[in-house]
Structure formats: C-alpha cells, structure tokens
N, C-alpha and C. Protein backbone atom coordinates (compact mmCIF):
# COMPACT_ATOMS: atom_id res chain seq x y z
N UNK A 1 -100.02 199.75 -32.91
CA UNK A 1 -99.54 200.41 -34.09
C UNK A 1 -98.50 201.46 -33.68
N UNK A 2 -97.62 201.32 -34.22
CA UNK A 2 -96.63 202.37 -33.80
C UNK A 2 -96.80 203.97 -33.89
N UNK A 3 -96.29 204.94 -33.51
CA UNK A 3 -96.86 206.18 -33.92
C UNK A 3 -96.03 206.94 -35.36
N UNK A 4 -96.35 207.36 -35.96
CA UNK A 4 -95.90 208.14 -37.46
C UNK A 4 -94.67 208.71 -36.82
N UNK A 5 -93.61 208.62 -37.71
CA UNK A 5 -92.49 209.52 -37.73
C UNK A 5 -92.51 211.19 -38.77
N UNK A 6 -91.84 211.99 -38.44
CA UNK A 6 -92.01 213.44 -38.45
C UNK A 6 -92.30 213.51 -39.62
N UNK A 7 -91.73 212.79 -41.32
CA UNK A 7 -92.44 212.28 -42.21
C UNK A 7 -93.43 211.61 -42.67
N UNK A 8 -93.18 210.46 -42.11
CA UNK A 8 -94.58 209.59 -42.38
C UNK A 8 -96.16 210.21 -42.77
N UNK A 9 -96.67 209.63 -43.42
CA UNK A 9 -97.76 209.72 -43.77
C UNK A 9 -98.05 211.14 -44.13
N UNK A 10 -96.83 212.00 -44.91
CA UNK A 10 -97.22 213.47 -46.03
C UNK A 10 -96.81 212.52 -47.12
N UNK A 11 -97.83 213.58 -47.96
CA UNK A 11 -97.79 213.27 -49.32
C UNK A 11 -96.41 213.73 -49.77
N UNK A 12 -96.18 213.07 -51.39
CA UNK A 12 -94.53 213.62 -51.67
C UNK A 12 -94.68 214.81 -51.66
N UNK A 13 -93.42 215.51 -51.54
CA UNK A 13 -93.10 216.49 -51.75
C UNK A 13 -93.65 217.72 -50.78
N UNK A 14 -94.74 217.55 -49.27
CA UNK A 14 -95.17 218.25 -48.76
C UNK A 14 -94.44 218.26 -47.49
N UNK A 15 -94.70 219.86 -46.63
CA UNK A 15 -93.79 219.72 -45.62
C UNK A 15 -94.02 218.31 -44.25
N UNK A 16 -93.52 218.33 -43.47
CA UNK A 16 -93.76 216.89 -42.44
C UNK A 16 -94.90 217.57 -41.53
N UNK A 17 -95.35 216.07 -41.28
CA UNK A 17 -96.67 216.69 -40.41
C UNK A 17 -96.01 217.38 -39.15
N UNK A 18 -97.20 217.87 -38.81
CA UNK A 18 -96.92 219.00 -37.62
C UNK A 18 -95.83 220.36 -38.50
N UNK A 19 -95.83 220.47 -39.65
CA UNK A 19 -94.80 221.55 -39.80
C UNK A 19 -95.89 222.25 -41.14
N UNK A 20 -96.24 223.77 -40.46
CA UNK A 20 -96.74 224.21 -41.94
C UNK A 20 -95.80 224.52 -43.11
N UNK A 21 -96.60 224.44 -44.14
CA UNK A 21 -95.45 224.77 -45.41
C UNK A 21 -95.58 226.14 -45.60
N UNK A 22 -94.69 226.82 -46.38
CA UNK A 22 -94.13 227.95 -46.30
C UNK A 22 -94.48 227.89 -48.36
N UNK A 23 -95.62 228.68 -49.00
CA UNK A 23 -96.10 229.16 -49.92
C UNK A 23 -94.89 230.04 -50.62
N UNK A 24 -94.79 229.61 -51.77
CA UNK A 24 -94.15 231.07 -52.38
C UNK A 24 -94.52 232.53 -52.15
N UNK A 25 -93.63 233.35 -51.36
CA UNK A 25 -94.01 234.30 -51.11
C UNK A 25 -92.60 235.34 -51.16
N UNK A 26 -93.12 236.64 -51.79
CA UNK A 26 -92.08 237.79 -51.77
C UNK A 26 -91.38 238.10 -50.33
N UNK A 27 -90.43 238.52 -50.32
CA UNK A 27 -89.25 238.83 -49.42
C UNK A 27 -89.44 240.40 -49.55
N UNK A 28 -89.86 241.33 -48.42
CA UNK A 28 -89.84 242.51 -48.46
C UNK A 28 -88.14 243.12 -48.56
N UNK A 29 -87.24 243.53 -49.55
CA UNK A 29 -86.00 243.74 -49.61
C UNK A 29 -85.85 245.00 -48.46
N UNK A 30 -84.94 245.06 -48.09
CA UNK A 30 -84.48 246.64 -47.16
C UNK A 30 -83.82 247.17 -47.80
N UNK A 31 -83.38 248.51 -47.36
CA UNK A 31 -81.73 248.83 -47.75
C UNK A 31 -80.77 247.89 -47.28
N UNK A 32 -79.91 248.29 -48.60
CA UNK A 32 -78.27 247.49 -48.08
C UNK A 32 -77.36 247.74 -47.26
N UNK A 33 -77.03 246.85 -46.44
CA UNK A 33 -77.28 245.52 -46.84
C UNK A 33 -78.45 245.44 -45.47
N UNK A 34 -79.14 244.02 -46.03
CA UNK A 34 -80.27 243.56 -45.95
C UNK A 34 -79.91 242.24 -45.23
N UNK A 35 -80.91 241.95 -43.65
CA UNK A 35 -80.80 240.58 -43.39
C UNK A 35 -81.85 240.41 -43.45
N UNK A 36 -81.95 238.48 -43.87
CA UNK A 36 -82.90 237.66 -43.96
C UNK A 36 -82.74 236.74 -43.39
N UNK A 37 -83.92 236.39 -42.30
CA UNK A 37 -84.26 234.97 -41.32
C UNK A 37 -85.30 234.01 -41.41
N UNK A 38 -85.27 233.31 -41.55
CA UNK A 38 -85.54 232.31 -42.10
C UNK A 38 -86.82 232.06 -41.04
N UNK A 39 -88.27 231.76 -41.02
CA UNK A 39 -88.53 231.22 -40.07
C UNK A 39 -88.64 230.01 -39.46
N UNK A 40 -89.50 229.29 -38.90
CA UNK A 40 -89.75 228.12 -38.58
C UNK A 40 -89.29 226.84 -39.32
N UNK A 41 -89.24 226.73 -40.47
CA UNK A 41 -89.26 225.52 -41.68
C UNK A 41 -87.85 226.05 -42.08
N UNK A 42 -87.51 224.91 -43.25
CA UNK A 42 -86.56 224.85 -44.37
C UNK A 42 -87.17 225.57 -45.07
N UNK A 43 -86.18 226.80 -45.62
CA UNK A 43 -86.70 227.36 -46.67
C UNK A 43 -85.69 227.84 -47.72
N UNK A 44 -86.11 227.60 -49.38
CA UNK A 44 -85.47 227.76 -50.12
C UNK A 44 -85.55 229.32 -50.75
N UNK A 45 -84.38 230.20 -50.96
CA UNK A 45 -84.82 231.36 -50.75
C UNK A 45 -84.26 232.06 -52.46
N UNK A 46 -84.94 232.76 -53.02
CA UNK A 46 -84.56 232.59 -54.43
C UNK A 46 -84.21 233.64 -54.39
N UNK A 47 -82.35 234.50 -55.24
CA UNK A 47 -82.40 235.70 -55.61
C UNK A 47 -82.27 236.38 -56.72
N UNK A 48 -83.12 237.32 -57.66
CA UNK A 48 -82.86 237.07 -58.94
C UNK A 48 -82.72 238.93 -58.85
N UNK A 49 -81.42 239.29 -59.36
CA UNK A 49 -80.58 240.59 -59.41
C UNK A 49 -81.37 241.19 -61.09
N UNK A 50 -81.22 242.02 -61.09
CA UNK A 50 -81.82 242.98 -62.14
C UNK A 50 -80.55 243.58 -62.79
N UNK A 51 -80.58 244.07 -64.28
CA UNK A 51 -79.60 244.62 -64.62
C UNK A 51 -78.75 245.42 -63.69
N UNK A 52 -77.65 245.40 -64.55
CA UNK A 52 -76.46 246.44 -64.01
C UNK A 52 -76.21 246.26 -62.43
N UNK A 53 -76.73 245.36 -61.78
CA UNK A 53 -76.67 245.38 -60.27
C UNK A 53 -75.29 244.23 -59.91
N UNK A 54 -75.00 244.81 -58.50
CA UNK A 54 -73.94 243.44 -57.98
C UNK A 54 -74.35 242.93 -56.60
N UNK A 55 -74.51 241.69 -56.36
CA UNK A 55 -75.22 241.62 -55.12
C UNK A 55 -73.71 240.25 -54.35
N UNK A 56 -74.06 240.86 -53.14
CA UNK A 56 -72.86 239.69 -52.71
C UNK A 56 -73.99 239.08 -51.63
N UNK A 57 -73.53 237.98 -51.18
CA UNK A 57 -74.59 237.33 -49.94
C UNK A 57 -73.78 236.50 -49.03
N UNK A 58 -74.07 237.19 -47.86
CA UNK A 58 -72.88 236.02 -46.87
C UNK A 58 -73.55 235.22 -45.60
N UNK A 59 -73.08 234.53 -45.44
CA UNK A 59 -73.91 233.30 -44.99
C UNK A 59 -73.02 233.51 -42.89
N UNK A 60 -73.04 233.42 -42.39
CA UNK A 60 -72.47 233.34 -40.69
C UNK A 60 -70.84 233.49 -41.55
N UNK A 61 -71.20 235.19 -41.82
CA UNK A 61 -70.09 235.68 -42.24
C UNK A 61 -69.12 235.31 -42.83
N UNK A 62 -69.58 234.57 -44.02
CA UNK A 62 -68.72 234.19 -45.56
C UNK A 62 -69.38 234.35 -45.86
N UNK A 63 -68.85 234.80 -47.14
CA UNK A 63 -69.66 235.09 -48.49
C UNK A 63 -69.96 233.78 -49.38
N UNK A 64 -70.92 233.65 -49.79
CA UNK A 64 -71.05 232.55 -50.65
C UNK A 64 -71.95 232.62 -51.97
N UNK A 65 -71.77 233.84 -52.39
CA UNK A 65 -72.45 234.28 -53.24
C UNK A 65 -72.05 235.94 -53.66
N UNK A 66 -71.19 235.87 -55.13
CA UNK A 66 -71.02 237.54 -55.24
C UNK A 66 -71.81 237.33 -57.02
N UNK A 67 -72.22 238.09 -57.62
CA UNK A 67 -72.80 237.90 -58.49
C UNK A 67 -73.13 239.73 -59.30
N UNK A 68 -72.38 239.91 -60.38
CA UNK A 68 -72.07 241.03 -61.10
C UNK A 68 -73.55 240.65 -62.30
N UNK A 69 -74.69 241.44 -62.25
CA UNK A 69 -75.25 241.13 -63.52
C UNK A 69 -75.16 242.70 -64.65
N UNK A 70 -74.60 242.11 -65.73
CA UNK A 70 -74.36 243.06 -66.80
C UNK A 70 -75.72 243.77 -67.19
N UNK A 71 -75.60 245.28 -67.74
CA UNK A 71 -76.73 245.71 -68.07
C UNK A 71 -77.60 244.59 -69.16
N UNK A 72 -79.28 245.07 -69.58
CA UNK A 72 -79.97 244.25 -70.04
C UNK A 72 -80.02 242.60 -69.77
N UNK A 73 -79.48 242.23 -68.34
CA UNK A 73 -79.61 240.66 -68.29
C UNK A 73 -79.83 240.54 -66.41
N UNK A 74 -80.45 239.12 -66.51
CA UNK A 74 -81.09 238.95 -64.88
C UNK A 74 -80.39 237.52 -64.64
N UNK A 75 -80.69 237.46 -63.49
CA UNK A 75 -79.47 235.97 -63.27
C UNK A 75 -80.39 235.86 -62.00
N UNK A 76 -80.34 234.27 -61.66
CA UNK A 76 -81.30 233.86 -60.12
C UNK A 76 -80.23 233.13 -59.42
N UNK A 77 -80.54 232.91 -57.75
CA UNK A 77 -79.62 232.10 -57.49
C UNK A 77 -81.03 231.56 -56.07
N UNK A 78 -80.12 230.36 -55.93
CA UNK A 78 -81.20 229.55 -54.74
C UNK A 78 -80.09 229.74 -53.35
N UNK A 79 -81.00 230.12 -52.46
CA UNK A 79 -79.83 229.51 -51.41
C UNK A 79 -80.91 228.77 -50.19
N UNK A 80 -80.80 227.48 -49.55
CA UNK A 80 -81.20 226.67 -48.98
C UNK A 80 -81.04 227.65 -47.10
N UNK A 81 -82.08 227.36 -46.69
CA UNK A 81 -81.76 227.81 -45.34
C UNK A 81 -82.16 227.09 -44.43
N UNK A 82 -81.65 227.22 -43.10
CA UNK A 82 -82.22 225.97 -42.07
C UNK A 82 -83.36 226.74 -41.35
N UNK A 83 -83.78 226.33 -40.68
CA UNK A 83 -84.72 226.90 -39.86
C UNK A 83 -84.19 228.01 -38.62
N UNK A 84 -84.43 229.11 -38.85
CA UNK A 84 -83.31 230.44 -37.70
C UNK A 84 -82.31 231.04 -38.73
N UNK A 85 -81.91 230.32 -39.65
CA UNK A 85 -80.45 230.70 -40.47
C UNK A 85 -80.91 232.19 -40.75
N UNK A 86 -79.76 233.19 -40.49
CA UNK A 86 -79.87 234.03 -41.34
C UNK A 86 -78.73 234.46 -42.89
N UNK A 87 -79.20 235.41 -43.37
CA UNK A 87 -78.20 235.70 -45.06
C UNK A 87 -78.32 236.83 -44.61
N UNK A 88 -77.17 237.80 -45.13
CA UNK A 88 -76.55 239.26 -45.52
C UNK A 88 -76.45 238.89 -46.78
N UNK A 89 -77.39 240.17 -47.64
CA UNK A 89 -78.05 240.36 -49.37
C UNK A 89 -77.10 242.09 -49.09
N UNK A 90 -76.29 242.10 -49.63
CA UNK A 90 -75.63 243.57 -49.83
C UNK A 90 -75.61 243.92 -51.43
N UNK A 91 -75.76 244.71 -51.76
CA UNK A 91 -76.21 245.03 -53.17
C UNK A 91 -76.27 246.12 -53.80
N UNK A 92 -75.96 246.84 -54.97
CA UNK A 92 -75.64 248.18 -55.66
C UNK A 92 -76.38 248.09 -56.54
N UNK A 93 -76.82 249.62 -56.71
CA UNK A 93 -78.20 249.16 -58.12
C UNK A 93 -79.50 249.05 -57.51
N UNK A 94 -80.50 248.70 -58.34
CA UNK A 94 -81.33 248.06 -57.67
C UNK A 94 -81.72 246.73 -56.94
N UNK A 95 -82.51 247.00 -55.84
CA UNK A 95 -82.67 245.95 -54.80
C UNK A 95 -83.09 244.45 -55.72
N UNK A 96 -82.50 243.63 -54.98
CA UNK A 96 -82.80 242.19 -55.88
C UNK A 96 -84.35 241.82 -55.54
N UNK A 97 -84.92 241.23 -56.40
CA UNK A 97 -86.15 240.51 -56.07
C UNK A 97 -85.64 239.16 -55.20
N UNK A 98 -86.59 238.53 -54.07
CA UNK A 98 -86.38 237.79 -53.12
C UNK A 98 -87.75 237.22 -52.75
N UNK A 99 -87.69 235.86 -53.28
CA UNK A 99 -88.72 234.94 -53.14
C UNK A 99 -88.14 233.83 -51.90
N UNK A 100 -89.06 233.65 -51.05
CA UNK A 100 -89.03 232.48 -50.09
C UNK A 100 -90.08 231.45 -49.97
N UNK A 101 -89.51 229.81 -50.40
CA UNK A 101 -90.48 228.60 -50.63
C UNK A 101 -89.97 227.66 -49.57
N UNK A 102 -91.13 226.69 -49.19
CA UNK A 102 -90.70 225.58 -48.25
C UNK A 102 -90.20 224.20 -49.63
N UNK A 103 -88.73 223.92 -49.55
CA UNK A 103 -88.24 222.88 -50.20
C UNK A 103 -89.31 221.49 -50.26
C-alpha cells in the first residue's frame, strides 16, 4: 500500500496530516506599527479597523492594503499568509482588531 500524501486521508476542509490547525484566535495588536508572523501553518489573518481609523499593511515591503474607515463604520480585510510570512499593520486611531485562522 502506498504511504498517504501530506493531504490524503484529512477530512475536507481540515489542516494536512502531520500539520496542527490553527483555531480562530485573537492577534495581540502592539503599537504602530505592528509586526505579524505567521507561525507554522497557512494562516488566514483577518483585519477589521474601527471607526475613524486608517490602517495601511505592507507585505516584504509593499503595501497592499491602505484602508481609510469613516467615522460610525467598520470594514474587514483577509490577508492569506505563508508559513514565516510576516505583515506591517501601521495604523491611526484605534488599534485594529486581528483575528488569525488556519485556511
């Protein structure tokens, strides 16, 4: 019998065997600007800005994300990360909320 490939035999949608999954869990924010590393796994990293705030996010130094939210309104954004990747979250106002999930 051959041996399982790094997928094989997980259920849909769960991480590959030998890899734990990564739970929805809060992102402790810092001051700005703020880096975030990704650990072990793919992880999808959610940012959702609070009124009146502007948050920019740059990826191995581009930006790929600037995002102005007007008072009384919230806006989310996803950004995909590899495993090691890090993001620069720079931001005015208050700190964004920052959720990290395994895709």
């Amino acid at each position: 019998m051959p041996a399982l490939g790094p997928t094989q035999g997980a259920p849909a949608g769960a991480a590959p065997l030998g890899v734990a999954a990564v739970l929805p869990a809060a992102i402790a924010v810092g001051a700005s600007p703020f880096t975030y590393t990704a650990g072990a796994n793919i992880e999808n990293v959610y940012l959702q800005s609070v009124a009146a705030t502007t948050i920019t996010v740059a990826r191995r130094g581009v930006g790929i994300v600037n995002q102005v939210s007007p008072a009384a309104t919230n806006s989310t954004v996803s950004i995909l990360l590899a495993p090691g990747e890090s993001i620069v979250v720079t931001y005015s106002g208050a700190a964004p909320v920052m959720i990290k999930d395994t895709p």
